[in-house]
Protein backbone atom coordinates (compact mmCIF):
# COMPACT_ATOMS: atom_id res chain seq x y z
CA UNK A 1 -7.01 -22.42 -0.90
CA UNK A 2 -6.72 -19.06 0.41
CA UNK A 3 -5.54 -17.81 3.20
CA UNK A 4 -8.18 -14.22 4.58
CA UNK A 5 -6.40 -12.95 7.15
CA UNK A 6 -5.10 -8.96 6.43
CA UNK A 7 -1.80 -9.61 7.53
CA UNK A 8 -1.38 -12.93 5.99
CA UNK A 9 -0.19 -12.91 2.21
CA UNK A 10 -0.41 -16.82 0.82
CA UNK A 11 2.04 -17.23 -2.41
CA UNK A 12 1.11 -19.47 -5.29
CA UNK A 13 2.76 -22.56 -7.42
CA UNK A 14 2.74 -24.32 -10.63
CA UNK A 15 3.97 -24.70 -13.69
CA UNK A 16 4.78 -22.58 -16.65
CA UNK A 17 2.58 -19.35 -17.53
CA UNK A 18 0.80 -18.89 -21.04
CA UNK A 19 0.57 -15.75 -22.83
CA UNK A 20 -3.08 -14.58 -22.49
CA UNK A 21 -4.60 -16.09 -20.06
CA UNK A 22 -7.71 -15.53 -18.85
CA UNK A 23 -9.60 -17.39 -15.41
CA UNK A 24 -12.95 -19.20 -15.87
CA UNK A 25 -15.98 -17.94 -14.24
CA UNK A 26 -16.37 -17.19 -10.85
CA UNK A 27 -14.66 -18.61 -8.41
CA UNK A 28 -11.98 -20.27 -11.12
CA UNK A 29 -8.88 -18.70 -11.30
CA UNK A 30 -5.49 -20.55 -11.76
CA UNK A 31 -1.90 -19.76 -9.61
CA UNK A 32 1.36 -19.50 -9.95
CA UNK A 33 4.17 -18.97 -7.72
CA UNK A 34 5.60 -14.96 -8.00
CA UNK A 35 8.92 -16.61 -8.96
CA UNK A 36 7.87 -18.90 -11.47
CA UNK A 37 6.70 -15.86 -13.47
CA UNK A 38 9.52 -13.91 -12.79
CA UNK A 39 9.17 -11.70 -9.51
CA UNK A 40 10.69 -11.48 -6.23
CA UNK A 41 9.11 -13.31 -3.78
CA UNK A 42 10.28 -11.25 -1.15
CA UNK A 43 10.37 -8.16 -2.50
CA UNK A 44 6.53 -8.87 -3.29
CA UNK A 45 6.07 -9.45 0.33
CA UNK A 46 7.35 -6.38 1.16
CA UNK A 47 5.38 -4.40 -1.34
CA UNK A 48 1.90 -6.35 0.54
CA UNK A 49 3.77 -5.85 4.19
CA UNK A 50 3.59 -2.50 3.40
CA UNK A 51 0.18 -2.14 2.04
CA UNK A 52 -1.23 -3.84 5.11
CA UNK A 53 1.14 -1.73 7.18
CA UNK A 54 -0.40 1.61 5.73
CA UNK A 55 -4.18 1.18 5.97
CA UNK A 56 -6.24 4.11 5.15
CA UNK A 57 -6.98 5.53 8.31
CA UNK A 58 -10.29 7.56 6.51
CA UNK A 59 -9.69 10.12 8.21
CA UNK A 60 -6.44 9.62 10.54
CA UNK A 61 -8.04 11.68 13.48
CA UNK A 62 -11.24 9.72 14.01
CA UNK A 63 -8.88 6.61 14.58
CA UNK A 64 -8.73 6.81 18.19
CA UNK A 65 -12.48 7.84 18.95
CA UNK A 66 -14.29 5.79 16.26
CA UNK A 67 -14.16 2.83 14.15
CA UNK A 68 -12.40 3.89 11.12
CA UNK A 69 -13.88 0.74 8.76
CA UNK A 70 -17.69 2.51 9.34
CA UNK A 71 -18.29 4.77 6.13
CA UNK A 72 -21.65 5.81 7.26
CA UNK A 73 -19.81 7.61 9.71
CA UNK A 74 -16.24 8.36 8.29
CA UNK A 75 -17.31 9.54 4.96
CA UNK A 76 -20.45 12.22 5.85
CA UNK A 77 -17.24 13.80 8.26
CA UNK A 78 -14.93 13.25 5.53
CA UNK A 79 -17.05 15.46 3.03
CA UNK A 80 -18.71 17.96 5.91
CA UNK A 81 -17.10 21.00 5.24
CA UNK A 82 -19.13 21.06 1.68
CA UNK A 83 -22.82 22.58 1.44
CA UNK A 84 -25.24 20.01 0.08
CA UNK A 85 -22.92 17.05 1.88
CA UNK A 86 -25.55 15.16 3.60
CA UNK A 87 -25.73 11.39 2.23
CA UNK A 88 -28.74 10.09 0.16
CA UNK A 89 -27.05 6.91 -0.89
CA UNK A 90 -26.46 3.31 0.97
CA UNK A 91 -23.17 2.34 3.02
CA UNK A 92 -21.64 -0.62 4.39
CA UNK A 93 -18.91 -1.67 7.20
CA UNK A 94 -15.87 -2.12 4.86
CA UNK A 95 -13.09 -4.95 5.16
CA UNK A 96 -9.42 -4.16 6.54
CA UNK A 97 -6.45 -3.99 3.77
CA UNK A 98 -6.83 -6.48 1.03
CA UNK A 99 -5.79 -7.11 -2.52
CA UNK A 100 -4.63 -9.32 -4.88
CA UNK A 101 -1.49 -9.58 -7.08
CA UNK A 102 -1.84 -11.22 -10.93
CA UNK A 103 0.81 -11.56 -13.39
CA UNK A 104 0.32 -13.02 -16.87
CA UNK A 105 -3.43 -12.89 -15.60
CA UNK A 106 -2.22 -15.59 -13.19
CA UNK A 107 -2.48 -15.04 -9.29
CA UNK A 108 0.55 -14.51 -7.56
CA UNK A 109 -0.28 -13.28 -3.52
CA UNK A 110 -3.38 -11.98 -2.29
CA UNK A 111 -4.03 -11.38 1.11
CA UNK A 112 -7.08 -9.93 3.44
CA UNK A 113 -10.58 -10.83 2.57
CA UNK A 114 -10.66 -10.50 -1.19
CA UNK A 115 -14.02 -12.06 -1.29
CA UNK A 116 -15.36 -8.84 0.56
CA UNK A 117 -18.24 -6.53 -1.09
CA UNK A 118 -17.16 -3.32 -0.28
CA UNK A 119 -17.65 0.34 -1.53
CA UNK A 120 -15.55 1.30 -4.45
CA UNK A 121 -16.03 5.13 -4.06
CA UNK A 122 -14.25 6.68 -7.64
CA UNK A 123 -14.11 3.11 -8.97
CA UNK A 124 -17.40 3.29 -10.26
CA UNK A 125 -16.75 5.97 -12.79
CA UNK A 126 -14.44 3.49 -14.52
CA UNK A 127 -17.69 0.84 -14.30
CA UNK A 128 -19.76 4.07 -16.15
CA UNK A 129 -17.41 4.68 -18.90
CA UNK A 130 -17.43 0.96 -19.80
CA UNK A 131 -21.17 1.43 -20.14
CA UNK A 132 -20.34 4.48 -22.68
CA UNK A 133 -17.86 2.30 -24.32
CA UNK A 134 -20.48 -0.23 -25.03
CA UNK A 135 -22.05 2.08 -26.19
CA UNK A 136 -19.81 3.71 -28.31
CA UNK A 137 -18.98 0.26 -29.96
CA UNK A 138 -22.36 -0.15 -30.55
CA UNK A 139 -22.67 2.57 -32.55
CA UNK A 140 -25.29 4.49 -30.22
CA UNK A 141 -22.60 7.29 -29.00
CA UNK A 142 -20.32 9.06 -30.63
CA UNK A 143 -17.85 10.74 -28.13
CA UNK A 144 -17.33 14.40 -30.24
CA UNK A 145 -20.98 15.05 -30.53
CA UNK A 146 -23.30 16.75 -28.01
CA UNK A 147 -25.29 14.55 -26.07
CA UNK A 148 -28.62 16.38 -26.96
CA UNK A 149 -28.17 14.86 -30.33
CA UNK A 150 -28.30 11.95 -28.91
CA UNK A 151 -30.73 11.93 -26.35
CA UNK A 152 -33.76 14.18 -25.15
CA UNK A 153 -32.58 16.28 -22.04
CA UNK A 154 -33.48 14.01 -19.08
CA UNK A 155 -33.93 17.32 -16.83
CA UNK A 156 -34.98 20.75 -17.66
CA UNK A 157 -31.10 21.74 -16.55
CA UNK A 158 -29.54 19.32 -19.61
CA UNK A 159 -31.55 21.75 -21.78
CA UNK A 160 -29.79 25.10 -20.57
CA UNK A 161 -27.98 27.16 -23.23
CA UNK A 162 -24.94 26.65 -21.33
CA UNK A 163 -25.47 22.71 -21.23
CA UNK A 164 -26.62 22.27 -24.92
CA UNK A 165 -23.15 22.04 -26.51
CA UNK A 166 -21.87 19.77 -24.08
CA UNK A 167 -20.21 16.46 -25.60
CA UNK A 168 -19.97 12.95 -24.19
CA UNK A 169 -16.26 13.43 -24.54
CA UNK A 170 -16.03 16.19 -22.56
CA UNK A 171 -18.78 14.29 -20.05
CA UNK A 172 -16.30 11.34 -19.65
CA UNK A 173 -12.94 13.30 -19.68
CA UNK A 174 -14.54 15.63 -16.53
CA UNK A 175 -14.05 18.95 -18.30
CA UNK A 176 -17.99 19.49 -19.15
CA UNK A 177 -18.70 22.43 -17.13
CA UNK A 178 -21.97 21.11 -16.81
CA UNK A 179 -24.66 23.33 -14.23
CA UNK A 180 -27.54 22.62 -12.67
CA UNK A 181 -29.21 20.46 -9.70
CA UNK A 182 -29.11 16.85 -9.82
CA UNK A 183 -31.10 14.53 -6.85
CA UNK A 184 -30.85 17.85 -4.45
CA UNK A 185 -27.07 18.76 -5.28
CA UNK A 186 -25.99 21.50 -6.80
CA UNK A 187 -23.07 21.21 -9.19
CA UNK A 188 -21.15 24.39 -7.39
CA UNK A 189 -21.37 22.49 -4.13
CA UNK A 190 -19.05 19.01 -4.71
CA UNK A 191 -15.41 19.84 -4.02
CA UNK A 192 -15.71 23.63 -4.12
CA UNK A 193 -11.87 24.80 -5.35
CA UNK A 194 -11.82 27.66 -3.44
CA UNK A 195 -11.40 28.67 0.69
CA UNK A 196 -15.05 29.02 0.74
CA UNK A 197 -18.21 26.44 -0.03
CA UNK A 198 -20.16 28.84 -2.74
CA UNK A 199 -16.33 29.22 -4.28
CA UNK A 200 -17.20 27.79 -7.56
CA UNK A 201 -20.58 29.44 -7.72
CA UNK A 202 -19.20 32.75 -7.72
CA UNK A 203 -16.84 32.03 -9.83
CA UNK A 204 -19.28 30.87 -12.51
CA UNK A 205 -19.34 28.08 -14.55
CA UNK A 206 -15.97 27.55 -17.01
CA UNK A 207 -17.18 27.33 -20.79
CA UNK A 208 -17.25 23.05 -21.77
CA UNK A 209 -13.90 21.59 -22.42
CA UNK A 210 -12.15 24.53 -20.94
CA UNK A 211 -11.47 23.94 -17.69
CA UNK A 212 -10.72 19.95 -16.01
CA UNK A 213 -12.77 19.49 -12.56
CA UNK A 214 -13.45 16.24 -10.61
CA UNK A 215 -16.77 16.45 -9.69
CA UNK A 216 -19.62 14.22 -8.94
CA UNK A 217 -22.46 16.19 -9.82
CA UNK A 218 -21.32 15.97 -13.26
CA UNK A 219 -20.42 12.57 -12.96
CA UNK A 220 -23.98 11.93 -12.11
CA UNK A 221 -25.34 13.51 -15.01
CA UNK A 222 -23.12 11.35 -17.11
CA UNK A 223 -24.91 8.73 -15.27
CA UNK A 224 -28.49 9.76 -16.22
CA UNK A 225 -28.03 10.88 -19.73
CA UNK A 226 -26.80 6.77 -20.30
CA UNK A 227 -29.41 5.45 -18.38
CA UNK A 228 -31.72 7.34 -21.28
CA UNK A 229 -29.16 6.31 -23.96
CA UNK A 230 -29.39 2.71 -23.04
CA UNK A 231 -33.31 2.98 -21.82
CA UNK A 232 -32.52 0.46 -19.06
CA UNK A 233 -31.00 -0.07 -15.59
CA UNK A 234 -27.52 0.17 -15.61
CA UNK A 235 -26.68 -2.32 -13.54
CA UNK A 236 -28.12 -4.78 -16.18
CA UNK A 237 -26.50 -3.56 -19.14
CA UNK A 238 -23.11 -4.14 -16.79
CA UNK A 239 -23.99 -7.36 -16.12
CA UNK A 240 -24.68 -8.39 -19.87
CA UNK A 241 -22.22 -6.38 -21.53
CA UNK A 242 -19.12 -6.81 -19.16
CA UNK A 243 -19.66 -8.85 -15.34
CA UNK A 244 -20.57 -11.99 -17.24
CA UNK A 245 -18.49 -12.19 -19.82
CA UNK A 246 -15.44 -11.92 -17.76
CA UNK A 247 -16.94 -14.46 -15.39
CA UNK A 248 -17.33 -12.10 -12.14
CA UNK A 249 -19.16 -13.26 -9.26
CA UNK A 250 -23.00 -12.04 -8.54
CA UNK A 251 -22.18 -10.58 -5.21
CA UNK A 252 -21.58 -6.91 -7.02
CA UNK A 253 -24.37 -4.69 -6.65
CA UNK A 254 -24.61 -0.90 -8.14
CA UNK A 255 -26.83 1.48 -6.23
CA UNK A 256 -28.24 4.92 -6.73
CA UNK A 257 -29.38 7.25 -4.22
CA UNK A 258 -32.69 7.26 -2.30
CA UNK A 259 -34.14 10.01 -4.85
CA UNK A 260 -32.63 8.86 -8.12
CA UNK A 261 -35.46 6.57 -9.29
CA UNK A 262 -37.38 8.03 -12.50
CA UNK A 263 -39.65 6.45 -14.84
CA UNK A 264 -38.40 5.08 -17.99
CA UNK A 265 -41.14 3.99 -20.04
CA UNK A 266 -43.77 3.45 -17.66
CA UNK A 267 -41.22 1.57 -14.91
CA UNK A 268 -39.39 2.66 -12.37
CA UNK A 269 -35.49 2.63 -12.51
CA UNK A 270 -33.31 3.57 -9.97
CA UNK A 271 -30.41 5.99 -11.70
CA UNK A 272 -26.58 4.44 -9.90
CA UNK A 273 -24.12 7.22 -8.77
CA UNK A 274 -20.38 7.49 -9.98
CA UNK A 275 -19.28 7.22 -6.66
CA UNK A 276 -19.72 6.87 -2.78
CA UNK A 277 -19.41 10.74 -1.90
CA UNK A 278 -23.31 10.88 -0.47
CA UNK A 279 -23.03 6.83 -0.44
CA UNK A 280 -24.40 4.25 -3.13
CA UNK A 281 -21.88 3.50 -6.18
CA UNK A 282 -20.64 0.37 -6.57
CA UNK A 283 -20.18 -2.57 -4.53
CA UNK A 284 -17.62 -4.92 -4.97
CA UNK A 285 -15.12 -7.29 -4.42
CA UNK A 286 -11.05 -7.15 -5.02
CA UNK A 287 -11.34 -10.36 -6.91
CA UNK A 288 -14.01 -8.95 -9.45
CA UNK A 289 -11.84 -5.64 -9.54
CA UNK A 290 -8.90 -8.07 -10.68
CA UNK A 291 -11.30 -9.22 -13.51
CA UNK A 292 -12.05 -5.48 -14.39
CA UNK A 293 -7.87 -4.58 -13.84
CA UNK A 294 -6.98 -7.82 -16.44
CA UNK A 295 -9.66 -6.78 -18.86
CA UNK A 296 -7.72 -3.44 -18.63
CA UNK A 297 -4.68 -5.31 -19.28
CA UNK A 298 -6.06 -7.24 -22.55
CA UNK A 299 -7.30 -3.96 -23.54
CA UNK A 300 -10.74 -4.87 -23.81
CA UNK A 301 -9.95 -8.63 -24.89
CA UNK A 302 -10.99 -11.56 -22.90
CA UNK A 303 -10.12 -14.65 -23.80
CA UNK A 304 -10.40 -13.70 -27.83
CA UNK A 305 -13.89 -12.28 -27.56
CA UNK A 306 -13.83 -8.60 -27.79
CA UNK A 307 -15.58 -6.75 -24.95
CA UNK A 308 -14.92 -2.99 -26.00
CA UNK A 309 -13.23 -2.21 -28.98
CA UNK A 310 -9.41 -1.50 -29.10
CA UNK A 311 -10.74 2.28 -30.52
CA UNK A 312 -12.27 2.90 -27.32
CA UNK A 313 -9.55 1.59 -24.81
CA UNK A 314 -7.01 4.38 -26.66
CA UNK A 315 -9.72 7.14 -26.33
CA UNK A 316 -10.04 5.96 -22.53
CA UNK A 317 -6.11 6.35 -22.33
CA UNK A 318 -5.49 9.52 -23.86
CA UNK A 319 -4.82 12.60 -22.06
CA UNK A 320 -6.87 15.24 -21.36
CA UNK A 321 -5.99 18.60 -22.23
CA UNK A 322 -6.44 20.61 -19.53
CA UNK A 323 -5.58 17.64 -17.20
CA UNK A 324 -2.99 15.08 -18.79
CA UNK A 325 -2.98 12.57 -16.00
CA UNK A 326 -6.55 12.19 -17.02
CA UNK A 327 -8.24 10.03 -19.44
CA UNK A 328 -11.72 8.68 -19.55
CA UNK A 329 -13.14 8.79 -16.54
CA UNK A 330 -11.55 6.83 -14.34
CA UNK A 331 -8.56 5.89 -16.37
CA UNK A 332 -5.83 7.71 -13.82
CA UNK A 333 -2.95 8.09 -17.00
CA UNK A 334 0.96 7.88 -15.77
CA UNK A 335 1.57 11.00 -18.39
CA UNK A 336 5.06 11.77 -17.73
CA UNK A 337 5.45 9.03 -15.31
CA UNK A 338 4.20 12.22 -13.01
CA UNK A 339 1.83 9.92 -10.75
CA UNK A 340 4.19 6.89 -10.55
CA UNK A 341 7.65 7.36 -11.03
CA UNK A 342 8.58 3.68 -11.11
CA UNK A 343 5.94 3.05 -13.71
CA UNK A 344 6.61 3.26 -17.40
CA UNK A 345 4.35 6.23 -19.10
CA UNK A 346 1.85 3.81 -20.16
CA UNK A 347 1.13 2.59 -16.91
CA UNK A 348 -2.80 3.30 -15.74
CA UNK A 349 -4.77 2.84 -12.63
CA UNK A 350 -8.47 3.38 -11.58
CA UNK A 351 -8.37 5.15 -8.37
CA UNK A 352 -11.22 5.44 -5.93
CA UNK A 353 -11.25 7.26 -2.31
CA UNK A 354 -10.56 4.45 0.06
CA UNK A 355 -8.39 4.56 -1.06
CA UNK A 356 -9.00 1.34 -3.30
CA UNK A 357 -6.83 1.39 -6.38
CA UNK A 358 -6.74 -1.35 -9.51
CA UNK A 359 -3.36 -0.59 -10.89
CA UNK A 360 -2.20 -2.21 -14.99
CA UNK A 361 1.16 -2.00 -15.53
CA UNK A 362 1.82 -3.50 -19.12
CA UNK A 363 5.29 -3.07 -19.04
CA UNK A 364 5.12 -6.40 -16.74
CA UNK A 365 2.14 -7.87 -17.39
CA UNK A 366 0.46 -7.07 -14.15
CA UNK A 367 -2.53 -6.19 -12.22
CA UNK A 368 -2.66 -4.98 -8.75
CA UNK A 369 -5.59 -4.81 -6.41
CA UNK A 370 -5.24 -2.92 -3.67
CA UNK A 371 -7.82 -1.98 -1.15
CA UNK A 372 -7.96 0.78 1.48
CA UNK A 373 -4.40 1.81 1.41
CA UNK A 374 -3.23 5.57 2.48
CA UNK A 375 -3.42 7.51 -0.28
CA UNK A 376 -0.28 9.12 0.09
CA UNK A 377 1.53 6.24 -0.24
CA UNK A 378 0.17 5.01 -3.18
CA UNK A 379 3.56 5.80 -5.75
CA UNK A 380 5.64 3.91 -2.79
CA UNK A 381 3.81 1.19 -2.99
CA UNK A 382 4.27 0.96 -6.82
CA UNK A 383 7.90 1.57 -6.54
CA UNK A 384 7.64 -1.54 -4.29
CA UNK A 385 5.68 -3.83 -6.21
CA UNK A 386 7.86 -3.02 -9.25
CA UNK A 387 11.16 -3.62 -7.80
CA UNK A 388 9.67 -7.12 -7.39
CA UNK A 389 9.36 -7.36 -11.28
CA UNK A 390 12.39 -5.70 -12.13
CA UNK A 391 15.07 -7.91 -13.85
């Protein structure tokens, strides 16, 4: 039983953990009490007190004139000051703070409504470079070579001298420097770095593996150029290659944008976005992100079957050059315990705006869910979950 109220955190207990454990399918999924594993039950109720106590406001100064929890309204203001921003994707009301604590794959506390669909924003990226690192173990990608000797150029733009070279490594690790126009946005208009919106067009493009940028324009084309590699919805090869063999729920869904459907051999297939910064991206619950954050754990293990390939997982979790706190995308890396201080090195999270973060800590064993939290207190709340595991 489970208690869904966002202030309420209901603890766990049973017996004796077992090394690799891994829940059944959907809704399955066994508990243990925190201290029965080895953690604090009270520091772990501070470290959810305090999540629940610092709920992304998104943004704080709409708090007191709107509802906060609408994105159709608090992300298009969120993302105005951009050129290009209007949305072209889906949203949805999101839940209050939620999340869900496992340890030895086991659950521990979870608290809010965990069960709730909700946008994932950034999240998705990590959901896109699992479909590369199917892929990849495949044998249909290799990371070092340039896409267009992989695939045809799915747009005229993929096809520019400047875009030729491009790799998939350098498409998942965000340092592409990929141009052109993708479902009506330009690539100089997402996040422009400088006071002004054309900043980054005057500035030119930086040469492909050169220069680290977070941007979604990019990430879409990443998007596209797998939907051709795979020759199928993404979505499906998701559901095939990862949702269902770790047992997640059906009530996930990924969507694209309301221009993003082309024709792949004679059908129609919508192309999904790598995030929720015009809207669409993935949909989903805390308790499937747990299954996604343990899989992370296992590196790429579930229950003795082999979902990517321990190759991949290290590729994911190396630094980038030109940004070391990056890996694949959106393997957030702990390189000189720089993003969480309390966290050993090794220590990853997939972060999305929200902000919603799945955080892996294998120094402990544990996952951490934790959904719409204030971003900048995201390293407290670490510190505060840890000091539940420490000895």
């Amino acid at each position: 039983m489970r208690i869904l109220l966002a202030a309420t955190v209901l603890f766990f207990g049973t017996a004796q953990a077992q090394t690799g454990y891994v829940p059944g399918p959907h809704p399955a999924w066994d508990t243990r009490a925190p201290q029965d594993l080895g953690l604090d039950p009270e520091k772990l109720q501070a470290a959810i007190d305090f999540a629940v106590e610092n709920e992304t406001k998104f943004p704080p100064e709409l708090a007191e004139v709107a509802d906060v929890r609408d994105l159709s309204l608090t992300v298009p203001l969120t993302w105005a000051r951009e050129p290009f921003s209007s949305p072209i994707g889906p949203f949805e009301p999101r839940a209050a703070s939620n999340g869900i604590i496992l340890k030895d794959g086991y659950i521990v506390a979870e608290w809010g409504e965990t069960d709730a669909v909700d946008m994932t924003f950034s999240i998705s990226k990590t959901f896109l470079s699992h479909m590369a690192g199917l892929a990849f173990d495949r044998g249909m990608l290799d990371p070092d070579t340039a896409m267009l000797d992989t695939i045809d150029p799915p747009t005229e733009d993929f096809a520019l001298p400047h875009n030729r070279p491009i790799t998939w490594d350098q498409m998942l690790r965000q340092t592409s420097g990929w141009i052109g126009t993708l479902w009506g946005k330009p690539w100089w208009a997402d996040r422009p770095q400088g006071e002004e919106p054309w900043s980054d067009l005057a500035a030119g493009p930086p040469e492909p593996g050169e220069h680290w940028e977070y941007n979604d324009v990019r990430v879409n084309a990443l998007a596209l150029a797998l939907t051709h590699l795979w020759d199928r919805p993404l979505p499906e090869v998701l559901k095939e290659g990862v949702m269902d063999p770790i047992g997640a729920s059906d009530d996930w869904h990924w969507e694209g944008y309301e221009n993003s459907t082309i024709d792949l051999g004679g059908e129609p297939v919508e192309v999904v976005s790598g995030g929720g910064h015009w809207g669409g991206g993935m949909f989903v619950s805390a308790r499937d992100l747990a299954r996604l954050g343990l899989l992370g754990l296992r590196r790429g293990e579930w229950g003795g079957e082999r979902i990517l390939s321990e190759d991949w997982v290290e590729r994911a979790t190396t630094p980038t050059g030109p940004e070391p706190g990056y890996g694949y995308m959106n393997w957030f890396l702990n390189t000189g315990q720089e993003r969480f201080p309390a966290a050993r090195e090794d220590a990853v999270a997939y972060l999305g705006a929200g902000t919603n973060m799945v955080f892996i800590d294998y120094e402990h064993d544990l996952v951490a869910v934790v959904r719409w939290l204030d971003r900048e207190t995201l390293s407290e709340f670490i510190g505060l979950l840890l000091d539940a595991a420490a000895d």
